[in-house]
Protein backbone atom coordinates (compact mmCIF):
# COMPACT_ATOMS: atom_id res chain seq x y z
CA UNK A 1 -43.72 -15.24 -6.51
CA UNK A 2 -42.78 -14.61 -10.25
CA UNK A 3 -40.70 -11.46 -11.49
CA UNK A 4 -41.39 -10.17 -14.82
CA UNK A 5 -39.05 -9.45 -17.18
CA UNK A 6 -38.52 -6.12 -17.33
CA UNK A 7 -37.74 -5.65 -13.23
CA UNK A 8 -34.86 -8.21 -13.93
CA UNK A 9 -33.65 -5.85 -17.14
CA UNK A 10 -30.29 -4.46 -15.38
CA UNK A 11 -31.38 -1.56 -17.56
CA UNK A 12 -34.62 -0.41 -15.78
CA UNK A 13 -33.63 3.09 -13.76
CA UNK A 14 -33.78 2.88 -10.15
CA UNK A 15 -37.06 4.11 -8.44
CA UNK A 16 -37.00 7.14 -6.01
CA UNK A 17 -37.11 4.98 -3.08
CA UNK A 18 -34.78 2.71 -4.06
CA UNK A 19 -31.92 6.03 -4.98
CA UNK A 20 -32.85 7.00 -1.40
CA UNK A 21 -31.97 3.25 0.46
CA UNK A 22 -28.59 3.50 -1.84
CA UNK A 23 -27.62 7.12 -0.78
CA UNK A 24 -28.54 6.87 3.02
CA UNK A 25 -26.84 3.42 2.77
CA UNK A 26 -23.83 4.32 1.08
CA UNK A 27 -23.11 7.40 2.62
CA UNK A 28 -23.68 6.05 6.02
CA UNK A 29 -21.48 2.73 5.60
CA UNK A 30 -18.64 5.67 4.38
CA UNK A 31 -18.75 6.98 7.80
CA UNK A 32 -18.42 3.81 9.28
CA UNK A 33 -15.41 2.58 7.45
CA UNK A 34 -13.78 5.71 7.74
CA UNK A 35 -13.52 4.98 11.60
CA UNK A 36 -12.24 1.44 10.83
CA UNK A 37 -9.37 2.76 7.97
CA UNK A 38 -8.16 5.34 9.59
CA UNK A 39 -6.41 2.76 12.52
CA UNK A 40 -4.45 0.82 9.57
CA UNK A 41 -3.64 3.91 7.29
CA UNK A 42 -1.94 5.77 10.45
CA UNK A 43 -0.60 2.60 12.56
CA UNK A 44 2.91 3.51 11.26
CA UNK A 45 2.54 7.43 12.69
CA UNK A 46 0.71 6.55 16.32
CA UNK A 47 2.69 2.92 17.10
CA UNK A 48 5.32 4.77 19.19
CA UNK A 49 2.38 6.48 21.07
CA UNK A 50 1.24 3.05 22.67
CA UNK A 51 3.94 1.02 22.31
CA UNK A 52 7.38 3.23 22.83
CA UNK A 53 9.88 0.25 22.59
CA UNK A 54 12.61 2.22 20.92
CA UNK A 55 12.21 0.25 17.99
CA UNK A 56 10.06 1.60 14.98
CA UNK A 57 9.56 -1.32 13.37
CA UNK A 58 8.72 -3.22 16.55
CA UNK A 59 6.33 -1.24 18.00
CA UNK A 60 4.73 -0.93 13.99
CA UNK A 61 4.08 -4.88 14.49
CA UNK A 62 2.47 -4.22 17.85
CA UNK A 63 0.46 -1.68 16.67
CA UNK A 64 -0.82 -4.18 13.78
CA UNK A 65 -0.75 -7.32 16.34
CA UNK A 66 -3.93 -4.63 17.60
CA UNK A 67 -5.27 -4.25 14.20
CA UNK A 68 -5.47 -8.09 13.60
CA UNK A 69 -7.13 -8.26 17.48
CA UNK A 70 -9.97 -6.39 16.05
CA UNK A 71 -10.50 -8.69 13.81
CA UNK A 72 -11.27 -11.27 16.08
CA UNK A 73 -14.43 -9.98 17.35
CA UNK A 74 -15.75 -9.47 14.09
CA UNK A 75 -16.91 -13.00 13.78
CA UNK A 76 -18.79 -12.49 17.20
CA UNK A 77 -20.13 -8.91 15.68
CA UNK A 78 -21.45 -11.11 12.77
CA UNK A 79 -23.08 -13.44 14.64
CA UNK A 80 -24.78 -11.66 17.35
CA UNK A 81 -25.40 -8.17 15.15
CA UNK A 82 -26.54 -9.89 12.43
CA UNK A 83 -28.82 -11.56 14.39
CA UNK A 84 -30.18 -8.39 15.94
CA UNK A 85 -30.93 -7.35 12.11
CA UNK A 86 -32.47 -10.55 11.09
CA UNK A 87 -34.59 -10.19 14.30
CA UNK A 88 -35.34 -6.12 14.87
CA UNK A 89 -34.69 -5.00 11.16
CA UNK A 90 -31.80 -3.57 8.86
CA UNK A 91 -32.72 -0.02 9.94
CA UNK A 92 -32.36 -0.97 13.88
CA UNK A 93 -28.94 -3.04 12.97
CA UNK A 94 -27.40 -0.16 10.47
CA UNK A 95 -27.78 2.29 13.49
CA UNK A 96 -26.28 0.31 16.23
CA UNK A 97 -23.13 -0.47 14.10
CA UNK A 98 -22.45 3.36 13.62
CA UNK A 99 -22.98 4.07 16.78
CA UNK A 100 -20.45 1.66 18.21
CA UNK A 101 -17.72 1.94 15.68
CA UNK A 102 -18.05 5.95 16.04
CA UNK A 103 -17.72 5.86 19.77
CA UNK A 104 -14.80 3.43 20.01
CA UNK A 105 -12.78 6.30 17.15
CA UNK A 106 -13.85 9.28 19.73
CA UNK A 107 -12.12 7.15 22.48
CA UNK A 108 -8.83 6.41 20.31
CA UNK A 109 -8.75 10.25 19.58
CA UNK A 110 -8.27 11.19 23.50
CA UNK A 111 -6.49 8.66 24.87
CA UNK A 112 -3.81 9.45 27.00
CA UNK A 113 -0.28 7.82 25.36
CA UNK A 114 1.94 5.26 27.09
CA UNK A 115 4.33 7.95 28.38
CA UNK A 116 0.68 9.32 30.53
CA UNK A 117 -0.98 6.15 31.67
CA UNK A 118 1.60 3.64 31.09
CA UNK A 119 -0.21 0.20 30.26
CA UNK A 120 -3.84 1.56 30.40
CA UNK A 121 -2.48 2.97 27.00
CA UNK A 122 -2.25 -0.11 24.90
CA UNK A 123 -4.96 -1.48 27.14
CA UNK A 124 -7.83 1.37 26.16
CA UNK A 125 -6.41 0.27 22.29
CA UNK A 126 -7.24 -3.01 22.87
CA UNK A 127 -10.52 -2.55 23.79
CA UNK A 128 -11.09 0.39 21.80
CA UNK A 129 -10.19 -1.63 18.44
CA UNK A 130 -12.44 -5.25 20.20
CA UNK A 131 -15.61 -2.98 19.99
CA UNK A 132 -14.69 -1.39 15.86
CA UNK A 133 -14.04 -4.64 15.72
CA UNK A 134 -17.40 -5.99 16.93
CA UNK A 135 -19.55 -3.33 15.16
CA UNK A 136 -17.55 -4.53 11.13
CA UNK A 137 -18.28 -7.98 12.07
CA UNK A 138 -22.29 -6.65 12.24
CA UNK A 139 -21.97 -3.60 9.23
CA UNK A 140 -20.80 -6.03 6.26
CA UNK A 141 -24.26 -8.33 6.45
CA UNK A 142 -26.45 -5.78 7.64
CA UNK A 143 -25.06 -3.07 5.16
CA UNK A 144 -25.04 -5.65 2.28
CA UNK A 145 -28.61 -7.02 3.25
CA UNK A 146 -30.02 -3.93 3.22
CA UNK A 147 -28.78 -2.50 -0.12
CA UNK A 148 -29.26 -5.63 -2.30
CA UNK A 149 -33.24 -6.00 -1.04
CA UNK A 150 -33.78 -2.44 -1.68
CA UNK A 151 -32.83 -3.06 -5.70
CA UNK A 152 -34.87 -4.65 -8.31
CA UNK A 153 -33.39 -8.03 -9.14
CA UNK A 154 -32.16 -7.19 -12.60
CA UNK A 155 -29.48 -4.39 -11.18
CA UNK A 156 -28.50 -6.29 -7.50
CA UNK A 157 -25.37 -6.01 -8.62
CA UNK A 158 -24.93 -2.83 -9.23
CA UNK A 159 -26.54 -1.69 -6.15
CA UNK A 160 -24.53 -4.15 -3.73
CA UNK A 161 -21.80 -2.60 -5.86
CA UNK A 162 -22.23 0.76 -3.47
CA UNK A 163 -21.39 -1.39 -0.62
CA UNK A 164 -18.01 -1.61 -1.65
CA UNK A 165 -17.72 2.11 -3.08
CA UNK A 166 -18.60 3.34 0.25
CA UNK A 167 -16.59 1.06 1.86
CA UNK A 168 -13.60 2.33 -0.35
CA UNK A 169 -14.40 5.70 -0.08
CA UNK A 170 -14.21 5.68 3.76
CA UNK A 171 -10.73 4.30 2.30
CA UNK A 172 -10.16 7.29 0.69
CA UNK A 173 -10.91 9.48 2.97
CA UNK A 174 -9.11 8.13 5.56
CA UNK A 175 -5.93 8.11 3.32
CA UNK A 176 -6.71 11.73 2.19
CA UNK A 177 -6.63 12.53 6.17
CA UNK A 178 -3.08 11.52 5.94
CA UNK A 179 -1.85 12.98 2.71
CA UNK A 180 -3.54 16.59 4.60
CA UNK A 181 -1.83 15.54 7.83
CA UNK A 182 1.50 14.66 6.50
CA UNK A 183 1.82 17.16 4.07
CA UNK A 184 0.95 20.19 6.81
CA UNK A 185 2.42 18.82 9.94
CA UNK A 186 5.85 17.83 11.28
CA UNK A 187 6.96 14.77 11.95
CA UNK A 188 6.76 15.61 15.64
CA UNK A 189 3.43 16.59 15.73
CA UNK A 190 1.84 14.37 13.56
CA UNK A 191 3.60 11.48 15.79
CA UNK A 192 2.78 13.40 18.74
CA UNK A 193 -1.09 14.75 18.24
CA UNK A 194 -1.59 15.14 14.39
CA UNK A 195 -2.92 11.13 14.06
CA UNK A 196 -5.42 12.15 16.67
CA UNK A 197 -7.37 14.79 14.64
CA UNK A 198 -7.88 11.51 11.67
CA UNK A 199 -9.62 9.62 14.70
CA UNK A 200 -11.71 12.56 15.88
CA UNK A 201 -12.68 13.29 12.28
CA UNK A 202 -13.91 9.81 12.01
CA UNK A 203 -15.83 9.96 15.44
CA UNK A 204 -17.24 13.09 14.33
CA UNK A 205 -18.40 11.71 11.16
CA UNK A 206 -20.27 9.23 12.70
CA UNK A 207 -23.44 11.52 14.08
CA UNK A 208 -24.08 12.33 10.35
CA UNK A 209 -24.09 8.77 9.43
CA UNK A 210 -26.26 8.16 12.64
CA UNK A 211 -28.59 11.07 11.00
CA UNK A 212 -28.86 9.37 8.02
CA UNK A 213 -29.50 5.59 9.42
CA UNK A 214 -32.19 6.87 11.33
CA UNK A 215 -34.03 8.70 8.67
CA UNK A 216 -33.87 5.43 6.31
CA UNK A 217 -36.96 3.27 5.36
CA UNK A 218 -36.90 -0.46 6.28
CA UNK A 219 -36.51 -2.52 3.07
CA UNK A 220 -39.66 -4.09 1.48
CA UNK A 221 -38.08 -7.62 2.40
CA UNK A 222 -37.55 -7.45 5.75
CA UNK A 223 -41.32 -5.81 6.71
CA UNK A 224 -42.64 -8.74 4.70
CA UNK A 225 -40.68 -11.09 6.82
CA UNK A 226 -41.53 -9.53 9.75
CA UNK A 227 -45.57 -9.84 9.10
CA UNK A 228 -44.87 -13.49 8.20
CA UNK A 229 -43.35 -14.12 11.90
CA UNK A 230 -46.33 -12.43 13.43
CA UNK A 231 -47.85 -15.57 15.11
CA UNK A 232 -44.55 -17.60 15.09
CA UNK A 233 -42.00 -18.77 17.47
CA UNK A 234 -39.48 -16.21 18.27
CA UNK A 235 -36.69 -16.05 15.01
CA UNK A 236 -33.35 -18.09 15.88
CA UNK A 237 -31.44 -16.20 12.77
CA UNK A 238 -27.71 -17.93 13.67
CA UNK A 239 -29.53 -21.26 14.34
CA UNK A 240 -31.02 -21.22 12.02
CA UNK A 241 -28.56 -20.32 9.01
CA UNK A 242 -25.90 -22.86 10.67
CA UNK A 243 -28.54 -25.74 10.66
CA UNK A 244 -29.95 -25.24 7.58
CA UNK A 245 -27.76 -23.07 5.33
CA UNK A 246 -24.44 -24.69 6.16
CA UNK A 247 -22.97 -25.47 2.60
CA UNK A 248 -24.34 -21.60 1.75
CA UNK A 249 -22.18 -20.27 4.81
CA UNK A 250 -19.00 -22.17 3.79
CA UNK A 251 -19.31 -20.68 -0.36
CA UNK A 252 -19.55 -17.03 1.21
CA UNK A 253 -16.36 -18.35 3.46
CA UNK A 254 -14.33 -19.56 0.07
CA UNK A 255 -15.81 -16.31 -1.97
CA UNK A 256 -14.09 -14.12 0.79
CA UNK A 257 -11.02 -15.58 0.86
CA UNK A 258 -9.36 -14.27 -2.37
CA UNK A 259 -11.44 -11.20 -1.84
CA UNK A 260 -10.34 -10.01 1.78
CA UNK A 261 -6.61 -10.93 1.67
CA UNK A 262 -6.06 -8.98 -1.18
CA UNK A 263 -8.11 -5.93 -0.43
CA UNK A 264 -6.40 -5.38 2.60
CA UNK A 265 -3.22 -5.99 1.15
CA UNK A 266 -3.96 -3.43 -1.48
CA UNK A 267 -6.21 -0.90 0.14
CA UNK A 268 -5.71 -0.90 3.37
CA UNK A 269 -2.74 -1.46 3.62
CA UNK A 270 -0.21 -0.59 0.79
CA UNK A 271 0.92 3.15 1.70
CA UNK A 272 1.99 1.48 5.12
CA UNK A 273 4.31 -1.56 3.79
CA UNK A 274 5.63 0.87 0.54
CA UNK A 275 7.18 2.90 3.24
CA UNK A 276 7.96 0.43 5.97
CA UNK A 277 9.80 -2.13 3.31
CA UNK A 278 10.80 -0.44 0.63
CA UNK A 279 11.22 3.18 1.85
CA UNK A 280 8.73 5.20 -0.21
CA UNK A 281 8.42 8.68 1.70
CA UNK A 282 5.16 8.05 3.37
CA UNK A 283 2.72 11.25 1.47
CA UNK A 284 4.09 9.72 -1.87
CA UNK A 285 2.72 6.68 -0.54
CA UNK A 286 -0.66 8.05 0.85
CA UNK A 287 -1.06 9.95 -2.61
CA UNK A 288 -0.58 6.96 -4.62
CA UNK A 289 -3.12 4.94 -2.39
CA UNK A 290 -5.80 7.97 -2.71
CA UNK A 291 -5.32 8.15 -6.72
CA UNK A 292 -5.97 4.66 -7.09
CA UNK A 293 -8.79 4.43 -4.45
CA UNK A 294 -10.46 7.24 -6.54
CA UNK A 295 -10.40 5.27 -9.58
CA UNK A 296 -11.37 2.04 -7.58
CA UNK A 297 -14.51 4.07 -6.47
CA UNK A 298 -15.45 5.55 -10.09
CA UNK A 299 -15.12 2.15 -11.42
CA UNK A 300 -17.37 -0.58 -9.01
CA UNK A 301 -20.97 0.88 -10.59
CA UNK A 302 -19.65 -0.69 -13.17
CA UNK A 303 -18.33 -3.63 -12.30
CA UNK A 304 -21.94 -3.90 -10.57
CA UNK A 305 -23.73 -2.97 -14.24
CA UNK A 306 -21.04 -5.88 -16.07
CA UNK A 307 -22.37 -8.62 -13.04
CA UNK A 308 -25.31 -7.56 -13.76
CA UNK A 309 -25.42 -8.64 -17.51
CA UNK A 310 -22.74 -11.21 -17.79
CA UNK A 311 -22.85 -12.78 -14.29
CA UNK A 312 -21.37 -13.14 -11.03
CA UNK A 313 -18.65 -16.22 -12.14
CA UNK A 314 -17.31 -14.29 -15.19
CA UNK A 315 -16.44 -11.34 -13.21
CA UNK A 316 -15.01 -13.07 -10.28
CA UNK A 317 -13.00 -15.43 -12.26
CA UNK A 318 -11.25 -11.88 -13.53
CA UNK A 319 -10.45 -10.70 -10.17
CA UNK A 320 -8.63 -13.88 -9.24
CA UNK A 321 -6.53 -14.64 -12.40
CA UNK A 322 -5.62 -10.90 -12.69
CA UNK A 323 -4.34 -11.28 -9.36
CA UNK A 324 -2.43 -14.56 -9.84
CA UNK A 325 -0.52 -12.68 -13.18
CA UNK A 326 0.01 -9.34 -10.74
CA UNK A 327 1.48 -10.72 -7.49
CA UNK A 328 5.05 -11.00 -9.11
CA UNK A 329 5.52 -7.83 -10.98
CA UNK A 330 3.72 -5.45 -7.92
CA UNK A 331 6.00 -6.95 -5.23
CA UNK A 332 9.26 -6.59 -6.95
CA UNK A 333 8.30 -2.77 -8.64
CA UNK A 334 6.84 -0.93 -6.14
CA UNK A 335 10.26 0.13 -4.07
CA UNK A 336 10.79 2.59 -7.15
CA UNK A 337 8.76 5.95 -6.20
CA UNK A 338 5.66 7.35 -6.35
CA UNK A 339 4.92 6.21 -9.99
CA UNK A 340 5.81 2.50 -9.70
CA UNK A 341 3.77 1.99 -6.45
CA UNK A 342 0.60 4.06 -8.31
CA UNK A 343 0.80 1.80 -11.35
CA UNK A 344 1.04 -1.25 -9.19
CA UNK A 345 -2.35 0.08 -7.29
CA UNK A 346 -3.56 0.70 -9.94
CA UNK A 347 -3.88 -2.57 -11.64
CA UNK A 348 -4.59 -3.85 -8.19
CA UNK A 349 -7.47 -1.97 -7.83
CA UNK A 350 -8.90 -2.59 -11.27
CA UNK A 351 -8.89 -6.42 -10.88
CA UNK A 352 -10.58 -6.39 -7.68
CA UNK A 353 -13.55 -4.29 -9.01
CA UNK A 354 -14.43 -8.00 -10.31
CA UNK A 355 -14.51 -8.62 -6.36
CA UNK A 356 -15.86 -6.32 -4.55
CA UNK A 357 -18.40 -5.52 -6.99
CA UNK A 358 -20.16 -8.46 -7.03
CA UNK A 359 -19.51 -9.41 -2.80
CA UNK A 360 -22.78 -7.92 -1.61
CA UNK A 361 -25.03 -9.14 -4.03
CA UNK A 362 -23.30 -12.73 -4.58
CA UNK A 363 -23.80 -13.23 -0.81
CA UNK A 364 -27.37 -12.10 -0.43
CA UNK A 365 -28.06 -14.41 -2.80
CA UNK A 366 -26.66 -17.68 -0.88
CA UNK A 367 -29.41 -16.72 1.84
CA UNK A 368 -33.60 -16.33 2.53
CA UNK A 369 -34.20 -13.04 4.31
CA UNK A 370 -35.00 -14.52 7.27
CA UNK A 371 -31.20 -15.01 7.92
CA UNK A 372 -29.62 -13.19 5.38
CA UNK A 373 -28.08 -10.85 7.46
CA UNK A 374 -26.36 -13.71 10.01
CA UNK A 375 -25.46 -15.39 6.61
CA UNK A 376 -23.25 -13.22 5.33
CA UNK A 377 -22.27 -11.47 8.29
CA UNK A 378 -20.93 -14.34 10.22
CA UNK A 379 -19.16 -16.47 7.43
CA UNK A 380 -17.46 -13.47 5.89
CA UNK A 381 -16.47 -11.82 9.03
CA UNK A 382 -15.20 -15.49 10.00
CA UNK A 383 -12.81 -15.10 6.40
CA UNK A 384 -11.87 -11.73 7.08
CA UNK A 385 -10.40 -12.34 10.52
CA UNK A 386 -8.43 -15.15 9.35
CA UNK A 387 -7.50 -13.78 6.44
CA UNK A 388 -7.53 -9.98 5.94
CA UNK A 389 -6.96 -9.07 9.46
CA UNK A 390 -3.58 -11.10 9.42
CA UNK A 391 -2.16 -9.44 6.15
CA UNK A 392 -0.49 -6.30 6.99
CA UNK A 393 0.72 -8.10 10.05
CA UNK A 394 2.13 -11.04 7.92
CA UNK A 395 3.24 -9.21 4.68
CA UNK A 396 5.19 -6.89 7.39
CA UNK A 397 6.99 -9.55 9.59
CA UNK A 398 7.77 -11.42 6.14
CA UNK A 399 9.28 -8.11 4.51
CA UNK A 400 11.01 -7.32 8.19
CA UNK A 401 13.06 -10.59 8.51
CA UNK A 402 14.24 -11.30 5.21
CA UNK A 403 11.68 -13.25 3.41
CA UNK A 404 10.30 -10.30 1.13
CA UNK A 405 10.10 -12.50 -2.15
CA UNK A 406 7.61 -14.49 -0.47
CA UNK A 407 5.30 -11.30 -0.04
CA UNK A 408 4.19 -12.00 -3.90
CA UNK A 409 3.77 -15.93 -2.97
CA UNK A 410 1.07 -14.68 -0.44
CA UNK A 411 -0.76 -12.65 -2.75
CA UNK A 412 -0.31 -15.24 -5.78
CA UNK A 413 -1.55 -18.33 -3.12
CA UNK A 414 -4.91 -16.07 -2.24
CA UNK A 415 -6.12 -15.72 -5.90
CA UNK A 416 -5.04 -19.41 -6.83
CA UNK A 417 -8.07 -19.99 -4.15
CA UNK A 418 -10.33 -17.59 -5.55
CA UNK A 419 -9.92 -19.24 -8.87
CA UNK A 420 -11.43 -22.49 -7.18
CA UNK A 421 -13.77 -21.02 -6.03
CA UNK A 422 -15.57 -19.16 -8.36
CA UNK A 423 -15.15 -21.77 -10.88
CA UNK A 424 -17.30 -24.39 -8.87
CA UNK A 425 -19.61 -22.14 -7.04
CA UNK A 426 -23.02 -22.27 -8.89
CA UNK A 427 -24.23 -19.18 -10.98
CA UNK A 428 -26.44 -17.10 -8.98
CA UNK A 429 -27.54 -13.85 -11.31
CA UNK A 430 -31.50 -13.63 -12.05
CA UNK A 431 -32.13 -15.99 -8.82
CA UNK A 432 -35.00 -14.45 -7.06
CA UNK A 433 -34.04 -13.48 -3.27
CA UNK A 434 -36.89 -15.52 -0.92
């Protein structure tokens, strides 16, 4: 199949269906990644809730030991929902990820603390986080699948690109839960029940997102596929992308790398470690995370349009060796106060616009729709559990027992990676999706 010219121009508006698949997408994935924010922006306020050893910093590392738990189902959520998509349809996959991630938030909100139920506290966590966990491993691919088939292939990049900004807006909103929490409540009752209204928020959330998964259209790509398979052998997606896709699976692996570690490090998790290491009252901290998240947000269509016309490699390349000059200078300013942590996220958060950006569509393209899904769901949720899910844990042990100027090493190692990486990976803007 050819593609003219002018459908690969990144300058050719968006049709009315395809502004629909970016707003139901977007705005659902927000909801979604609200749920899963919320349990790393807040760990420091709930830890004692689950956890009551007596020591705060302690039961903080438990409390993360559970965030980084969650991360090991993702791989298994990748695998097995993102074969459910390849098999049953973006639509059918989008709504069963909500749906679990939503329900597992509503469960965190109510549950009864240690000091109630004793070890069926940190248990229903546990489990609680396993299933969030399960459901990202399956929202990444499906999420990413679904927006960069439902753009013409002159502007994938800029329509992956709301992948990301509704991913970092469920950041945001999350954070701006606890700037409202923090900055209304006491310290007792924010410790006590005020964390539990940011979980039910999320939960609640999640029926709109639910609304607007269901009313979605199937993309054009995946209908196709679907009347191709009519008098074939039932579809073996994860088979099928490990036997024949292998060296495909392992660049979306090395792409994510860089990518994850840092995100977390800078989104995720910042407001948390500001406070924890270098004693930065904790709604300067959430401020300074929501300013720069905001920015992070206005600036990814963007990053999408430059992808777009310049390429994938030139953009990534920008991430990483922004990175490798900031790691230094952010881990030895941001102890100073509100302004020195928001400049440091703020250059953070500009460099990895050359990231996240370009993730969605750069892995969609590694992959035929027939296991596009499993393709970038597995191998990035595979990255992000070894990688991302560890960092606040790591970054906070390291900080916690005297090894804080190796934080920056961490950070600096990560984009010496991504530099590889994106300089040997093959250029994949203006190749037509199969």
């Amino acid at each position: 199949m050819t593609t003219s010219a002018a459908t690969r121009d990144p300058a050719v508006p968006l049709t009315d269906r395809q502004r629909r698949a970016v707003v139901a997408g977007s705005i659902g994935n927000t909801v979604e990644w609200v749920d899963w924010a919320v349990y790393a922006s807040f760990a420091p306020i709930f830890a004692t809730q689950f956890f009551p050893s007596g020591d705060p910093k302690a039961d903080l590392l438990a409390t993360l030991a559970v965030f980084a738990v969650g991360f090991v189902m993702r791989p298994i959520g990748g695998a097995l929902l993102g074969s459910y998509a390849d098999r049953h349809g973006r639509k059918a996959g989008l709504t069963l990820t909500i749906s679990l991630m939503a329900g597992a938030s509503l469960v965190i909100a109510i549950c009864p603390p240690y000091s109630v139920i004793g070890i069926l506290a940190p248990l229903v966590l546990v489990l609680a986080r396993l299933v969030q966990g399960f459901s990202a491993g399956g929202e990444f691919g499906t999420s990413s699948a679904f927006l960069v088939e439902s753009a013409a292939p002159g502007r994938r990049a800029f329509v992956g690109s709301w992948q990301q900004v509704s991913v970092g807006a469920g950041g945001l909103i999350a954070s701006l839960l606890g700037v409202l929490l923090t900055r209304t409540l006491t310290d007792d009752a924010l410790s006590s029940w005020g964390w539990r209204v940011a979980f039910g928020v999320g939960g609640l959330l999640g029926l709109v997102g639910l609304w607007l998964r269901l009313s979605v259209e199937e993309t054009e790509a995946f209908t196709g596929l679907a009347e191709r398979r009519a008098d074939r052998p039932k579809p073996r997606p994860l088979r099928d992308m490990l036997v024949n896709h292998p060296g495909a699976a392992l660049r979306v692996v090395g792409i994510t790398i860089a990518g994850t570690l840092l995100y977390y490090m800078w989104i995720s998790y910042m407001p948390g470690y500001a406070h924890t290491a270098e004693g930065v009252p904790l709604s300067e901290a959430f401020l300074a995370n929501s300013l720069a998240i905001a920015i992070f947000l206005v600036l990814l269509p963007f990053g999408g349009k430059l992808s777009d016309r310049f390429g994938r490699k030139p953009t990534l390349l920008a991430f990483a060796i922004g990175f490798l000059l900031l790691a230094w200078p952010a881990f030895h300013f941001i102890g100073g106060g509100f302004w020195p942590l928001f400049l440091v996220e703020l250059a953070g958060v500009v460099f990895m616009v050359g990231y996240s950006a370009n993730c969605a569509a750069v892995m969609a393209e590694q992959f035929p729709a027939e296991v596009r899904t499993t393709g970038i769901g597995l191998p990035y949720a595979l990255a992000v559990a070894l990688f991302g899910g560890t960092a606040p844990y790591l970054t906070t042990w390291l900080a916690s027992s005297g090894h804080r100027d190796l934080v920056w090493m961490y950070a600096a190692a990560a984009a010496v990676v991504g530099i590889v990486v994106y300089a040997t990976m093959p250029e994949t803007r203006g190749r037509e999706l199969e």
